[in-house]
N, C-alpha and C. Protein backbone atom coordinates (compact mmCIF):
# COMPACT_ATOMS: atom_id res chain seq x y z
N UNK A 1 47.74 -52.70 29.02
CA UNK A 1 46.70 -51.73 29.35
C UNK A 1 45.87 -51.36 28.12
N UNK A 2 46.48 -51.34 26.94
CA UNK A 2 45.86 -50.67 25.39
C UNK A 2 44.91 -51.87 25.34
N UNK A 3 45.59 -53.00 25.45
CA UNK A 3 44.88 -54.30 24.87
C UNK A 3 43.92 -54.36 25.95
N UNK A 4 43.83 -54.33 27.22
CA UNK A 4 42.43 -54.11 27.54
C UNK A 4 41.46 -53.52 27.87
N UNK A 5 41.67 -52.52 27.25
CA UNK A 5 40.81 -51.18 26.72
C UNK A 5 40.16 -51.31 26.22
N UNK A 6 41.09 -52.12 24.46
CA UNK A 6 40.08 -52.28 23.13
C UNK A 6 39.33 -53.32 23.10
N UNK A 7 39.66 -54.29 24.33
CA UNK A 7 38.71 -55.32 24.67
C UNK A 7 37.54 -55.07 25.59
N UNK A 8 37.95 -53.76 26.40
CA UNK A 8 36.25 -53.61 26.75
C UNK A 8 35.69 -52.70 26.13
N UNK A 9 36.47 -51.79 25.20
CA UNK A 9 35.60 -51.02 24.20
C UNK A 9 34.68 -52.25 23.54
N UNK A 10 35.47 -53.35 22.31
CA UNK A 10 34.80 -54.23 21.94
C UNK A 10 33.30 -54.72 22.75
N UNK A 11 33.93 -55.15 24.36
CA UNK A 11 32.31 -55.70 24.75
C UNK A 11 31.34 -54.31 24.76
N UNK A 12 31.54 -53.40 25.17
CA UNK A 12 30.82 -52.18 25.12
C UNK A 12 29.74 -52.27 23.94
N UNK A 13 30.78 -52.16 22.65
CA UNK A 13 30.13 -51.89 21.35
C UNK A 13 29.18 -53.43 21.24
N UNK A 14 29.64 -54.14 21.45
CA UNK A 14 29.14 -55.43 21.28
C UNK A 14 27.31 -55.40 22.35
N UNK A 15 27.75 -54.72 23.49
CA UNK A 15 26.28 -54.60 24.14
C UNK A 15 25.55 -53.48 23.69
N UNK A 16 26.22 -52.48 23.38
CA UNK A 16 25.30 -51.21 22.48
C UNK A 16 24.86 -52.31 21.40
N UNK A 17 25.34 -52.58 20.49
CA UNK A 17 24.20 -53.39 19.58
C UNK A 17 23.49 -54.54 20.09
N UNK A 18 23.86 -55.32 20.97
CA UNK A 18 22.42 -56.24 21.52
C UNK A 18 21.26 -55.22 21.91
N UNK A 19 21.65 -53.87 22.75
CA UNK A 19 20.61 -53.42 23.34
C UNK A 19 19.45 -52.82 22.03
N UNK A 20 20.57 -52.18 21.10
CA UNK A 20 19.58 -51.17 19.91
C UNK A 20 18.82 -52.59 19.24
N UNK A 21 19.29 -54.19 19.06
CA UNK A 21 18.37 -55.13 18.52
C UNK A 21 17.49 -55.47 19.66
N UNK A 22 17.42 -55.31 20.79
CA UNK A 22 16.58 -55.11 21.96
C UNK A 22 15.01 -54.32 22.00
N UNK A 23 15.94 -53.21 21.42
CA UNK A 23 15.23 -52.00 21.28
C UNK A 23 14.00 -52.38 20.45
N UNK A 24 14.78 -52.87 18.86
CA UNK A 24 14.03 -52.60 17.68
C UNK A 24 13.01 -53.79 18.18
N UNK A 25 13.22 -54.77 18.42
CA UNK A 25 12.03 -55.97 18.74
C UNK A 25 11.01 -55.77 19.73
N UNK A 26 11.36 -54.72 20.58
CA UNK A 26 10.37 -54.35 21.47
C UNK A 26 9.44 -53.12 21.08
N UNK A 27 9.97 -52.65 20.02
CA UNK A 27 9.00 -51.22 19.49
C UNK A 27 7.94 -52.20 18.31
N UNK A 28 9.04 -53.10 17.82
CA UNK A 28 8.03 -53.91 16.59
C UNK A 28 6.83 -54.60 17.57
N UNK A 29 7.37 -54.75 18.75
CA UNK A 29 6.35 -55.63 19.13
C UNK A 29 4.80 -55.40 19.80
N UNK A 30 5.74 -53.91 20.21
CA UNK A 30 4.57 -52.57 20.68
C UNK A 30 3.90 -52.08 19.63
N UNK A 31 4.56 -51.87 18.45
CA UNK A 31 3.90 -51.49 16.96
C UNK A 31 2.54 -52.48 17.20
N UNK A 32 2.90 -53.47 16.91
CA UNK A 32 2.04 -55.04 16.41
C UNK A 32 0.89 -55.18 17.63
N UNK A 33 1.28 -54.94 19.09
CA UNK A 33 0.02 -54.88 19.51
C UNK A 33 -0.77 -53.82 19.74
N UNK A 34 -0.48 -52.55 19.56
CA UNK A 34 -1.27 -51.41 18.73
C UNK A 34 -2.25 -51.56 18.09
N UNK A 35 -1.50 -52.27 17.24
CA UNK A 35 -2.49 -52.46 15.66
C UNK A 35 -3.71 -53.65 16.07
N UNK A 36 -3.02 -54.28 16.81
CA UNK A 36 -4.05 -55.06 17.44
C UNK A 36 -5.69 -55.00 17.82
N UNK A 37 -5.00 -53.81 18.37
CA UNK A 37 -6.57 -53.90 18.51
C UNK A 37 -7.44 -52.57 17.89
N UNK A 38 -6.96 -52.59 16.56
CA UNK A 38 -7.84 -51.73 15.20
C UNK A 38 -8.00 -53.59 14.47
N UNK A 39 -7.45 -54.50 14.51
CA UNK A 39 -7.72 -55.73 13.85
C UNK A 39 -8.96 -55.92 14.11
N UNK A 40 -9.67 -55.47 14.74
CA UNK A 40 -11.01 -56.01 14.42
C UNK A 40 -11.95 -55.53 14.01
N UNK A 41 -11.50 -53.99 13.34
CA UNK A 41 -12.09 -53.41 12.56
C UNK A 41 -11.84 -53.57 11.20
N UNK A 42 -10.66 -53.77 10.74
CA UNK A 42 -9.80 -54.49 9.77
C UNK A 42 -10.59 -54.94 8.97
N UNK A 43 -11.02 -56.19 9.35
CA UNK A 43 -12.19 -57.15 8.66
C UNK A 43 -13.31 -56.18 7.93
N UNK A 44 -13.27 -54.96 8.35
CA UNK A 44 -14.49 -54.49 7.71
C UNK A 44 -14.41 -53.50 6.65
N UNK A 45 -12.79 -53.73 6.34
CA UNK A 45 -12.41 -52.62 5.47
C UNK A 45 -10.61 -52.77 5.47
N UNK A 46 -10.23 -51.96 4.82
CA UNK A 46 -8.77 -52.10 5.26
C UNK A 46 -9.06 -50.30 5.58
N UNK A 47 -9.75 -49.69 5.32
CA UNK A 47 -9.78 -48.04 5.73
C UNK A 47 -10.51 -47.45 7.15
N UNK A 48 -11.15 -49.10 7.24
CA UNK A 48 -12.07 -48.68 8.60
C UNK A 48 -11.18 -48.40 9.40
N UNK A 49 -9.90 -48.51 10.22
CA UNK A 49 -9.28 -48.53 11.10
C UNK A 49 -8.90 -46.62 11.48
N UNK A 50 -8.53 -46.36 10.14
CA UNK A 50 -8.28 -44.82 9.39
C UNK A 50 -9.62 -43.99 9.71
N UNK A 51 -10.89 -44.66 9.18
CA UNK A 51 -11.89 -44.21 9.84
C UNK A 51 -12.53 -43.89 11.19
N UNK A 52 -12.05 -44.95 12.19
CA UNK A 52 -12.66 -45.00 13.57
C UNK A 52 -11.63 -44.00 14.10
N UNK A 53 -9.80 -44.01 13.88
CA UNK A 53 -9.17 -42.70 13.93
C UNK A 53 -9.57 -41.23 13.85
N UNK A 54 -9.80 -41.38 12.60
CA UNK A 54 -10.30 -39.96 11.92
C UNK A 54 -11.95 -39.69 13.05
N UNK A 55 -12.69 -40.34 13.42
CA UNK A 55 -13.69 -40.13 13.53
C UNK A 55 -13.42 -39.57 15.41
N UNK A 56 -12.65 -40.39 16.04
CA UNK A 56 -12.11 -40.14 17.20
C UNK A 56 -11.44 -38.33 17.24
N UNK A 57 -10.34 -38.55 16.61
CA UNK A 57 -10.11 -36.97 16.14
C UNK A 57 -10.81 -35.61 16.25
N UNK A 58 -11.68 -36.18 15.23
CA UNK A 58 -13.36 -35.23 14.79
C UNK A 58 -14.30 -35.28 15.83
N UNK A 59 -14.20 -36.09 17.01
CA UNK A 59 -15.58 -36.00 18.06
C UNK A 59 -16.22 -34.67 17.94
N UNK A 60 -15.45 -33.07 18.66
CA UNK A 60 -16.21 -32.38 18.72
C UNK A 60 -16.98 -31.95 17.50
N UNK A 61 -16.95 -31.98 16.53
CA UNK A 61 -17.90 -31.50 15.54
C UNK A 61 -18.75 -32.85 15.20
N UNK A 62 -19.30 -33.23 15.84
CA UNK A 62 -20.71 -34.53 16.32
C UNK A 62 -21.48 -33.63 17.69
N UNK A 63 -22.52 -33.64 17.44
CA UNK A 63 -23.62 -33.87 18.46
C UNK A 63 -23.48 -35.20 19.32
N UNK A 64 -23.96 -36.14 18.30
CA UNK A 64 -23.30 -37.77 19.07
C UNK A 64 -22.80 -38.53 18.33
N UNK A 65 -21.05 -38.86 18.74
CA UNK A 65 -20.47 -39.75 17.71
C UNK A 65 -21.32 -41.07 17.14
N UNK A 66 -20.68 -41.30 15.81
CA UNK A 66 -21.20 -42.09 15.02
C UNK A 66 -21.31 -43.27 15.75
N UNK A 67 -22.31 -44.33 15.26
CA UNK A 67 -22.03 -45.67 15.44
C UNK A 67 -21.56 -46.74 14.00
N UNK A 68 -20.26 -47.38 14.46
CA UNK A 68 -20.39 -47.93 14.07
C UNK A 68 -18.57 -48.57 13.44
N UNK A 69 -18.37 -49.43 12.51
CA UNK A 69 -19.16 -50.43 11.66
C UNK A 69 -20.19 -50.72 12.29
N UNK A 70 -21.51 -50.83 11.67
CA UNK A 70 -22.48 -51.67 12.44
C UNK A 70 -21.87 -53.28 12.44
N UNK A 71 -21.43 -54.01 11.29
CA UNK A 71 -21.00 -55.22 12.36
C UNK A 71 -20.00 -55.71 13.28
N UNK A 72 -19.85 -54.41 13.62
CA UNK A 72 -18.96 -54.71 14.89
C UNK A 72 -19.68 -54.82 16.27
N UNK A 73 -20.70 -54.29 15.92
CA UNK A 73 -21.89 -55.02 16.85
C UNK A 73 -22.63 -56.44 16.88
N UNK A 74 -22.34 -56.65 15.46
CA UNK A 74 -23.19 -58.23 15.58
C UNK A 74 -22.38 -59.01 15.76
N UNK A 75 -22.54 -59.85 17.24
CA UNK A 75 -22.15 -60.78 17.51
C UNK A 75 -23.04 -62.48 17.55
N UNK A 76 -22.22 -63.48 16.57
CA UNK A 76 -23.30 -64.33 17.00
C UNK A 76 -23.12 -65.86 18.04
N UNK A 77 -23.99 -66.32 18.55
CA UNK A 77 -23.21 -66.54 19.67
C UNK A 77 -24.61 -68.01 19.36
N UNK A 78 -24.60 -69.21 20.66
CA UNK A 78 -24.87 -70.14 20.16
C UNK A 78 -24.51 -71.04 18.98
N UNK A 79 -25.41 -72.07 18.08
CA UNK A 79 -24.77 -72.46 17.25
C UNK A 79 -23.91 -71.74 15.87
N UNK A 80 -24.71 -70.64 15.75
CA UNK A 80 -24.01 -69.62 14.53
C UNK A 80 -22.89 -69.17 15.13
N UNK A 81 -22.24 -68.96 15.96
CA UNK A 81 -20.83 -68.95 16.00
C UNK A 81 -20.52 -70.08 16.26
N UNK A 82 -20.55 -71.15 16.60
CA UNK A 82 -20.07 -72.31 16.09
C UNK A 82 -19.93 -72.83 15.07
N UNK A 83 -20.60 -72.82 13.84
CA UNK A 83 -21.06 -72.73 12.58
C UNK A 83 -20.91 -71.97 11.28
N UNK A 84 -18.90 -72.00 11.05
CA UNK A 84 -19.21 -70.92 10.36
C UNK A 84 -19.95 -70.47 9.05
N UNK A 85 -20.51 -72.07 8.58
CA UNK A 85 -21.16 -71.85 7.12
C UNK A 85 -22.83 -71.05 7.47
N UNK A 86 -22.87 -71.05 9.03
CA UNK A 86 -24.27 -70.11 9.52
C UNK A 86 -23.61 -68.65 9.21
N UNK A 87 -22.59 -68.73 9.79
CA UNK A 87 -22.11 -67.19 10.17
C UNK A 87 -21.72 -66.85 8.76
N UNK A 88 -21.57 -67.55 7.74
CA UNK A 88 -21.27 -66.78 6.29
C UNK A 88 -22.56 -66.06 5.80
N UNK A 89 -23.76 -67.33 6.48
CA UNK A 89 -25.07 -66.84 5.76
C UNK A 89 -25.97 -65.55 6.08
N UNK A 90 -25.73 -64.96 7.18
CA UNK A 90 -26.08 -64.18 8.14
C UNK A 90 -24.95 -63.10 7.19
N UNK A 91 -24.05 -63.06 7.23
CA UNK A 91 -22.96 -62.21 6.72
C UNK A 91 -23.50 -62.19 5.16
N UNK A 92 -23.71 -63.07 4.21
CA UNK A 92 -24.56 -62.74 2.91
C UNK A 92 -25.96 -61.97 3.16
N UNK A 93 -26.65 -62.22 3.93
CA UNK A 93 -28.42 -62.10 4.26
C UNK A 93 -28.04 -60.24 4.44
N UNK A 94 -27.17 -59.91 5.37
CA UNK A 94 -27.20 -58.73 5.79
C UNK A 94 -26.49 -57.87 4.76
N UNK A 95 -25.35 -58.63 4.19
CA UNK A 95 -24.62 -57.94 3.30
C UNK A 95 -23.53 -56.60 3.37
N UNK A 96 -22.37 -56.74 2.63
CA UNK A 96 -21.17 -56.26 3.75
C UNK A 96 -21.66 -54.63 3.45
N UNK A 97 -22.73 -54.15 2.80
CA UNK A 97 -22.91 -52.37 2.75
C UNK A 97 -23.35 -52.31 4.16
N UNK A 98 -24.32 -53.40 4.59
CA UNK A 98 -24.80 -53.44 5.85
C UNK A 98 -24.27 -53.15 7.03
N UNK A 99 -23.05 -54.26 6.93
CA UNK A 99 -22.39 -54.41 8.19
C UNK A 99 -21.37 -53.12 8.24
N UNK A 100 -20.78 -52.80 7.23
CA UNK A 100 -19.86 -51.80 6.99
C UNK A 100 -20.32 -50.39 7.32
N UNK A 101 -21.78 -50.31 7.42
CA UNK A 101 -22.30 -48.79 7.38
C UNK A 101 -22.31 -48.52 8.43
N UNK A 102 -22.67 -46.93 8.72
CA UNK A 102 -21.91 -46.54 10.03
C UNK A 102 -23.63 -45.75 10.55
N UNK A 103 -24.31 -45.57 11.68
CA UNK A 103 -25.66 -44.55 11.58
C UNK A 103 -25.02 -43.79 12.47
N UNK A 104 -25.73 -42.43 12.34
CA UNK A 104 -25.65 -40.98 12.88
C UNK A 104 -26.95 -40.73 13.60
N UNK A 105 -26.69 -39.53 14.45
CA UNK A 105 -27.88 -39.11 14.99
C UNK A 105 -29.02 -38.32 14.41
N UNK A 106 -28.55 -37.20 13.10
CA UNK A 106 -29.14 -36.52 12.57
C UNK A 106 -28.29 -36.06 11.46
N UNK A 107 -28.99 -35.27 10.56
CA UNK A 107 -28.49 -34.75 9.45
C UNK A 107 -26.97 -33.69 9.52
N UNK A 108 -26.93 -33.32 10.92
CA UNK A 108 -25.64 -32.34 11.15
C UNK A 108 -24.09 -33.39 11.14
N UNK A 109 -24.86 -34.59 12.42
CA UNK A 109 -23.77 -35.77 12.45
C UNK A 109 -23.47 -36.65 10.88
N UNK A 110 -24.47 -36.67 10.23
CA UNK A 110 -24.36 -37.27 8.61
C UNK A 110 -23.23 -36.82 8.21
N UNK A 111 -23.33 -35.31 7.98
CA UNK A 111 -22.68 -34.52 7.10
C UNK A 111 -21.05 -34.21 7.80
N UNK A 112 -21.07 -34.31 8.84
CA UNK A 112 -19.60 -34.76 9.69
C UNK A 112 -18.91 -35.85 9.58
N UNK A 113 -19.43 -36.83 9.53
CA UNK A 113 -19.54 -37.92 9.07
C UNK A 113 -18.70 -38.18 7.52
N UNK A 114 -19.80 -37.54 7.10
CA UNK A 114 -19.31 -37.62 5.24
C UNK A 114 -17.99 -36.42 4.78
N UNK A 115 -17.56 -35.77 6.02
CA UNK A 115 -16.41 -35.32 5.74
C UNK A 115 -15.24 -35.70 6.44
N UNK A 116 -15.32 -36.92 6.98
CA UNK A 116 -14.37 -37.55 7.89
C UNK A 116 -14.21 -38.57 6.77
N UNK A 117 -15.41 -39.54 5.99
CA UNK A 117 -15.29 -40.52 5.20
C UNK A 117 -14.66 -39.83 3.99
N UNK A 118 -15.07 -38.57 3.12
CA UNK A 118 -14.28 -38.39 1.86
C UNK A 118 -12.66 -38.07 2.75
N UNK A 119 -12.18 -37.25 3.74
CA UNK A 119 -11.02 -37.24 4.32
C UNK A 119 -9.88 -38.62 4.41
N UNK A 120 -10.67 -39.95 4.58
CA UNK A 120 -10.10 -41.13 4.78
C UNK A 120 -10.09 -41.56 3.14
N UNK A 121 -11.22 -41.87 2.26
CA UNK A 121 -11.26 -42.50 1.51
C UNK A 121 -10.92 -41.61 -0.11
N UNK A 122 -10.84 -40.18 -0.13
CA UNK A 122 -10.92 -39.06 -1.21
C UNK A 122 -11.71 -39.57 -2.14
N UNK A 123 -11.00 -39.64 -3.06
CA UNK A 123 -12.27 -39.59 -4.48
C UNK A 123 -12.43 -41.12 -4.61
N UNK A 124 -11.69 -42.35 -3.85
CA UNK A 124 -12.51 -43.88 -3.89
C UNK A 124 -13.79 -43.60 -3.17
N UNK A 125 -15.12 -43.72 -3.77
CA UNK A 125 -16.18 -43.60 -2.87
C UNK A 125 -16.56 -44.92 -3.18
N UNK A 126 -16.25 -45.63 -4.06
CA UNK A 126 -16.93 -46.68 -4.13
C UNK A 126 -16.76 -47.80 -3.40
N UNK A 127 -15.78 -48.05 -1.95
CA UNK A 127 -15.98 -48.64 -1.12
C UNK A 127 -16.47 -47.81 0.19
N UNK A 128 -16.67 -46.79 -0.08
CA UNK A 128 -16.73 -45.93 1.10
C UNK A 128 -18.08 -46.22 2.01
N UNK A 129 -18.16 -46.11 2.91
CA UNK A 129 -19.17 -46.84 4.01
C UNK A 129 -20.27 -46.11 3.74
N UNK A 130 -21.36 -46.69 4.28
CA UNK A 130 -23.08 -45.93 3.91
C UNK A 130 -23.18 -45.56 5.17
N UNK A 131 -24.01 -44.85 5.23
CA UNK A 131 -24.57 -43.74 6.32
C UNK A 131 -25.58 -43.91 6.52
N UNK A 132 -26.47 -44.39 7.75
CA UNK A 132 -28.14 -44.25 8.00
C UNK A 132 -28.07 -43.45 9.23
């Protein structure tokens, strides 16, 4: 009777840890597609993601939320996305302050704006996104 006790204690303990490595691969995996889809803001910063957060957060103090990265709008489609030595050139021509900058509606949304960006980025301003 003892001996098969400690043998289904054993399988017990033995399925408590398959389930908690169960566990952990399914939260990593929920982590990972989370992040997923800030990856395509990624490209435009490693802070943009922190930014479009922060900026979500902050809605009510906007008139009208920001737009932007602006190149998360440019999409190119025909041969320049086929093409990526087109799509580099378009990406030089515009230039990443370009694509990276974010526009506002007015001077109230600017300044909301520019306290969401020093909030994400503090005293690095020198990658910090431009504002039109």
């Amino acid at each position: 009777k003892i001996k098969s006790d400690q043998d289904n204690e054993k399988l017990i303990e033995k399925e408590i840890r398959v389930k908690k490595e169960r566990k952990q691969l399914l939260q990593k995996e929920l982590d990972e597609l989370s992040g997923a889809s800030e990856q395509h803001l990624a490209v435009f910063g490693a802070k943009i993601p922190q930014v479009d957060k922060a900026i979500k957060r902050s809605l009510r103090c906007f008139k009208k939320p920001p737009i932007g990265p602006v190149g998360s709008y440019v999409k190119l489609k025909g041969e320049a996305a086929a093409n990526p030595e087109l799509g580099r050139l378009v990406e030089t021509e515009l230039s990443r302050a370009q694509l990276t900058a974010y526009l506002t509606n007015d001077d109230h949304d600017r300044r909301a704006l520019m306290r969401v960006l020093n909030e994400v980025y503090g005293a690095d301003g020198r990658n910090k996104p431009r504002i039109f």
